[in-house]
C-alpha atoms as a PDB file:
ATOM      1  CA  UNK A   1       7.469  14.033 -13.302  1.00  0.00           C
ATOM      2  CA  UNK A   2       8.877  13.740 -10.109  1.00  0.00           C
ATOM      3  CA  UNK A   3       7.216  13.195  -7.007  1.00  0.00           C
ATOM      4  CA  UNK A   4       7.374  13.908  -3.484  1.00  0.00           C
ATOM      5  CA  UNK A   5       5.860  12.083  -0.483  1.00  0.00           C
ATOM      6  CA  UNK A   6       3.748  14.674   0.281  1.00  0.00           C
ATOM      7  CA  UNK A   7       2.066  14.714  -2.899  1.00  0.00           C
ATOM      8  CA  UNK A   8       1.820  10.706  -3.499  1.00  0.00           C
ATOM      9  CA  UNK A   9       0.533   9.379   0.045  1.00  0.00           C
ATOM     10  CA  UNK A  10      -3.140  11.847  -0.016  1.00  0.00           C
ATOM     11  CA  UNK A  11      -3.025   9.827  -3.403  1.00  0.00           C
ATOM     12  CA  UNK A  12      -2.876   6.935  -2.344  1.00  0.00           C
ATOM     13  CA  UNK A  13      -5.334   7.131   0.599  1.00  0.00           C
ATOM     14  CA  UNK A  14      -7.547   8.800  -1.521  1.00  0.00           C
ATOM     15  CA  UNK A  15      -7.650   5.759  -4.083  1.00  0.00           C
ATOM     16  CA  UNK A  16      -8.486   3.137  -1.204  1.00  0.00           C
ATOM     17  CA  UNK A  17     -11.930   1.593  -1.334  1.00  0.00           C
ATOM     18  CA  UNK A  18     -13.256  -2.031  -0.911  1.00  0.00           C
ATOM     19  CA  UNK A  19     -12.891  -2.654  -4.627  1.00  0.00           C
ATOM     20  CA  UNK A  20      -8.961  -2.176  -4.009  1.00  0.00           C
ATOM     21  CA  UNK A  21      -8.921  -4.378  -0.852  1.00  0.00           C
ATOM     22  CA  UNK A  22      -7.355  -7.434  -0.728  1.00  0.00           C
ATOM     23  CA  UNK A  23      -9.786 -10.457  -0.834  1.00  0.00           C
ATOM     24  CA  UNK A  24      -8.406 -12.052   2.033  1.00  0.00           C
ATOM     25  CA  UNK A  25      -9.225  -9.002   4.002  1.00  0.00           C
ATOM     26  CA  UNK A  26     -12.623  -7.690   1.931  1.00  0.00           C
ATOM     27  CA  UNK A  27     -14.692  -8.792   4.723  1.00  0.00           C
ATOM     28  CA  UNK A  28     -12.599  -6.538   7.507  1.00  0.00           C
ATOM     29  CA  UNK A  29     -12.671  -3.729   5.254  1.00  0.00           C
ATOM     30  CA  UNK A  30     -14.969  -0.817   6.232  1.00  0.00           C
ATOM     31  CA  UNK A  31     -14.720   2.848   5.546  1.00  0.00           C
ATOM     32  CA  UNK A  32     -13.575   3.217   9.316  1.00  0.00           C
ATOM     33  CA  UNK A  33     -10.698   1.394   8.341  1.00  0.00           C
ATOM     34  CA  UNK A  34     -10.123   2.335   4.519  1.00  0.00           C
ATOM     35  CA  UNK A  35      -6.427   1.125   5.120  1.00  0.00           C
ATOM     36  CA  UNK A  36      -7.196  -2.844   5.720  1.00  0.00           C
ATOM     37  CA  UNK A  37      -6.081  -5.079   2.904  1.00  0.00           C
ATOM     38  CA  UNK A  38      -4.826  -2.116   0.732  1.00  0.00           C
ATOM     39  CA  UNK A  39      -0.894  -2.986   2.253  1.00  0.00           C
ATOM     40  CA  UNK A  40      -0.266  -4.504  -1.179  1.00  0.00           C
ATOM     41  CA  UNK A  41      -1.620  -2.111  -3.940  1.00  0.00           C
ATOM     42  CA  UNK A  42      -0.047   0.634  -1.917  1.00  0.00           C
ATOM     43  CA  UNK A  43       3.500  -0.992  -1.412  1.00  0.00           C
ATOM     44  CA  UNK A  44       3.823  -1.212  -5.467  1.00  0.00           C
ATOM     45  CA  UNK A  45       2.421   2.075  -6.297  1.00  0.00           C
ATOM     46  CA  UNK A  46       4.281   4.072  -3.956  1.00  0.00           C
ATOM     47  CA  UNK A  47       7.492   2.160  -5.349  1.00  0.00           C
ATOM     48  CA  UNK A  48       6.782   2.926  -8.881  1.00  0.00           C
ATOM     49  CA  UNK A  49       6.702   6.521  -7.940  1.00  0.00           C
ATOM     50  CA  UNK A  50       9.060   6.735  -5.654  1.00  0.00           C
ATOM     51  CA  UNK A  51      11.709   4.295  -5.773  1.00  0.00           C
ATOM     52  CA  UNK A  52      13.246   2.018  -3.060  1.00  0.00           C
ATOM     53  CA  UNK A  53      12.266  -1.564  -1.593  1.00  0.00           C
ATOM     54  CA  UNK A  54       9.341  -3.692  -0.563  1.00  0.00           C
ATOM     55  CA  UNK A  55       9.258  -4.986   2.597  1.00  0.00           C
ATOM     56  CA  UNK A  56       7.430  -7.752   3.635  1.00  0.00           C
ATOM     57  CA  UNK A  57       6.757  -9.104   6.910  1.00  0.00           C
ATOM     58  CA  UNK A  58       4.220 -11.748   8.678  1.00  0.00           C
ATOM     59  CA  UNK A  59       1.715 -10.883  10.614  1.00  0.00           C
ATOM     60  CA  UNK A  60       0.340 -12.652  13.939  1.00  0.00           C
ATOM     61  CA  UNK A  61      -2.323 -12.296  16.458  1.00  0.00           C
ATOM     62  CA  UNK A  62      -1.405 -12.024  20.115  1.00  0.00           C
ATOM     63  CA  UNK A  63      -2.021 -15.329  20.618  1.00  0.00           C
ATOM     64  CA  UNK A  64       0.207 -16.439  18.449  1.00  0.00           C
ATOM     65  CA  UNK A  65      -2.124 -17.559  15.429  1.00  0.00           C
ATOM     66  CA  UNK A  66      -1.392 -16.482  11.730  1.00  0.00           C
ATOM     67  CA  UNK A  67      -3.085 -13.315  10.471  1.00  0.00           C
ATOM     68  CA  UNK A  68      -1.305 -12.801   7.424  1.00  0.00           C
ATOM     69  CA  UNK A  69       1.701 -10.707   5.700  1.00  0.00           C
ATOM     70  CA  UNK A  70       2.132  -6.805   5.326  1.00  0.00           C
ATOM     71  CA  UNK A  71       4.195  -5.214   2.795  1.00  0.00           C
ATOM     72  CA  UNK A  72       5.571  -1.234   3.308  1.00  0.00           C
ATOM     73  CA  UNK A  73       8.685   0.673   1.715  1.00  0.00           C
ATOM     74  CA  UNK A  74      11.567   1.816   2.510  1.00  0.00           C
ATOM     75  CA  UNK A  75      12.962   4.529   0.469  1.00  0.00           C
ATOM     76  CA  UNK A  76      16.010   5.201  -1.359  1.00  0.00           C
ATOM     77  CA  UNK A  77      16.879   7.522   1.679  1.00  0.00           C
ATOM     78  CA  UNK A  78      16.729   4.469   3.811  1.00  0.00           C
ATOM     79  CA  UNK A  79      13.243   6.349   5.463  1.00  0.00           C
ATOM     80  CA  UNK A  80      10.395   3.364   6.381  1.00  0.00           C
ATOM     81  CA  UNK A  81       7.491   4.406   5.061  1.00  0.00           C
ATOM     82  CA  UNK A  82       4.220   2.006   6.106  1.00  0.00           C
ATOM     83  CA  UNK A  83       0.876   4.165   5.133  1.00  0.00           C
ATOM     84  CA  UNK A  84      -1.377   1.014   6.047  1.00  0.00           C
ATOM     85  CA  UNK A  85      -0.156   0.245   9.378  1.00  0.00           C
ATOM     86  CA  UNK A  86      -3.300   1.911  10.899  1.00  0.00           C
ATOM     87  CA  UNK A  87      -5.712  -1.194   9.527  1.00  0.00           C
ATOM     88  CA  UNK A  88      -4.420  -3.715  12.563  1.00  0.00           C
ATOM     89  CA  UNK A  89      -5.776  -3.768  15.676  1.00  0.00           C
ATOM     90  CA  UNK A  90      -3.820  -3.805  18.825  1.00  0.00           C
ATOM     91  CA  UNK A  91      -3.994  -7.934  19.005  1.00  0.00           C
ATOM     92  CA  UNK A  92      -2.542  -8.303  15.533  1.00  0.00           C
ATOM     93  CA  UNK A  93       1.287  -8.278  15.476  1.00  0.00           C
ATOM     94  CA  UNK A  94       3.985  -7.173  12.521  1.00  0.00           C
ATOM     95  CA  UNK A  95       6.624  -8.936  12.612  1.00  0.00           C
ATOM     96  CA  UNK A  96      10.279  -8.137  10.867  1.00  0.00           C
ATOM     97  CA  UNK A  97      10.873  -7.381   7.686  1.00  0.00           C
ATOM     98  CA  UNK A  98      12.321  -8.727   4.579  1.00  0.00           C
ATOM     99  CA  UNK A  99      13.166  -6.821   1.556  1.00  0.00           C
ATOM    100  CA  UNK A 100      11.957  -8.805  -1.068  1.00  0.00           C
ATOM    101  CA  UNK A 101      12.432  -8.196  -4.608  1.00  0.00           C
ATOM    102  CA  UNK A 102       9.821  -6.779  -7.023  1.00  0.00           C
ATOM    103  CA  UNK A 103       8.711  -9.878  -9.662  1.00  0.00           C
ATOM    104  CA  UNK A 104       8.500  -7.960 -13.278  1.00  0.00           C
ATOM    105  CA  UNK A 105       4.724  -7.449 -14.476  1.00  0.00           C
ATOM    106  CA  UNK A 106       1.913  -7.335 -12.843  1.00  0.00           C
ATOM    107  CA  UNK A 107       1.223  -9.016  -9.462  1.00  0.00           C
ATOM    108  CA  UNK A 108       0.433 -12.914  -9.854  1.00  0.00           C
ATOM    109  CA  UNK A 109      -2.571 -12.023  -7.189  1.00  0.00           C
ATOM    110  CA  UNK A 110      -4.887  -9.125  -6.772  1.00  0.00           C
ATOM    111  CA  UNK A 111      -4.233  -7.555 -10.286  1.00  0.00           C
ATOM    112  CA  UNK A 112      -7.703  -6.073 -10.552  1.00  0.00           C
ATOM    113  CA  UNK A 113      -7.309  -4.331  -7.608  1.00  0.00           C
ATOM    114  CA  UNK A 114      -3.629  -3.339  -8.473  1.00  0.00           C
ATOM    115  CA  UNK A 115      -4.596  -1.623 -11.842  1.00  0.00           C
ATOM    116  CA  UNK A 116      -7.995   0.061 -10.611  1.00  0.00           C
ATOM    117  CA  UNK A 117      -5.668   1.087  -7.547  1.00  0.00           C
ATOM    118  CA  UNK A 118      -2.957   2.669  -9.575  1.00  0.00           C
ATOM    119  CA  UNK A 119      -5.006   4.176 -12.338  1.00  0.00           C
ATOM    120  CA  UNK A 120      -7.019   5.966  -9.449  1.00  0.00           C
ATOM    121  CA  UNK A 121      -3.435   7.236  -8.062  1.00  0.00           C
ATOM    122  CA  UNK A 122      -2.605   8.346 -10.970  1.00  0.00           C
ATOM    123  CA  UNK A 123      -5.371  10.294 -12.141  1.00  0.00           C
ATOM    124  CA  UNK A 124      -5.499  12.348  -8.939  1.00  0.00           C
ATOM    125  CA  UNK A 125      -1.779  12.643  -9.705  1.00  0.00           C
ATOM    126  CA  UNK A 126      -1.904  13.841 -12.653  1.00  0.00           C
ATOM    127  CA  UNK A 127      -4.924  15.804 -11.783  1.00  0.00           C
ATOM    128  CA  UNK A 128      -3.021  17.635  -9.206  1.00  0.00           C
ATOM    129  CA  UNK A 129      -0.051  18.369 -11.688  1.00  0.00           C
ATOM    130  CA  UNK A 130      -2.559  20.440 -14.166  1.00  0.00           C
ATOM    131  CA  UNK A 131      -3.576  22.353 -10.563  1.00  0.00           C
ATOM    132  CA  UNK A 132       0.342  23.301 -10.263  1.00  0.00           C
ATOM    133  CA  UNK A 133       1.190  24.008 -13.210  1.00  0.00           C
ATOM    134  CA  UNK A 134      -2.085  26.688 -13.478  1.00  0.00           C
END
């Protein structure tokens, strides 16, 4: 089935929770900021559905220091699409981009989180679909 936007990203908010976080970020993870550490699972999963690139990028603090890396989309319409770029705070800094290509598999890191992630997506996907189509 093909999806739209519209449909995938309440999906994928919906399937956010600390046992989808990154570990890195587990202990800045809240339910006031269901987005933190989730930039990875999301990137993937919204790819697999809809298509396009990853796009990676480093992140800093204001200070210059090293926070870490953020990964969004861009889809095959050229749109930017970044549904975690709520979880930094105003003294944490995205850099550029990089498209960087998908490896095949599952993700060397966080593939716990990646399958409970998608499985959740998918479900409330799929659910939706059965809604529809009634």
């Amino acid at each position: 089935m093909a999806w739209t936007l519209e449909e995938v990203a309440p999906a994928l908010r919906a399937a956010w929770s600390a046992d989808t976080c990154d570990e890195v970020d587990l202990a800045d993870w809240s339910p006031q900021n269901p987005a933190r550490g989730q930039c990875g699972v999301t990137a993937l999963v919204l790819q697999e559905l809809l298509g396009g690139d990853l796009l990676l990028a480093q992140v800093h603090f204001v200070d210059g220091g090293y926070q870490g890396v953020h990964y969004w989309n861009r889809l095959p319409n050229g749109e930017e699409i970044d549904l975690t770029r709520e979880q930094f705070a105003a003294h944490e800094l995205v850099g550029s981009p990089d498209v960087v290509v998908r490896p095949p598999g599952l993700p060397e890191q966080g593939t716990y989180q990646y399958l409970r992630f998608r499985q959740r997506v998918h479900a409330a996907l799929d659910a939706g679909a059965v809604r529809r189509a009634s």
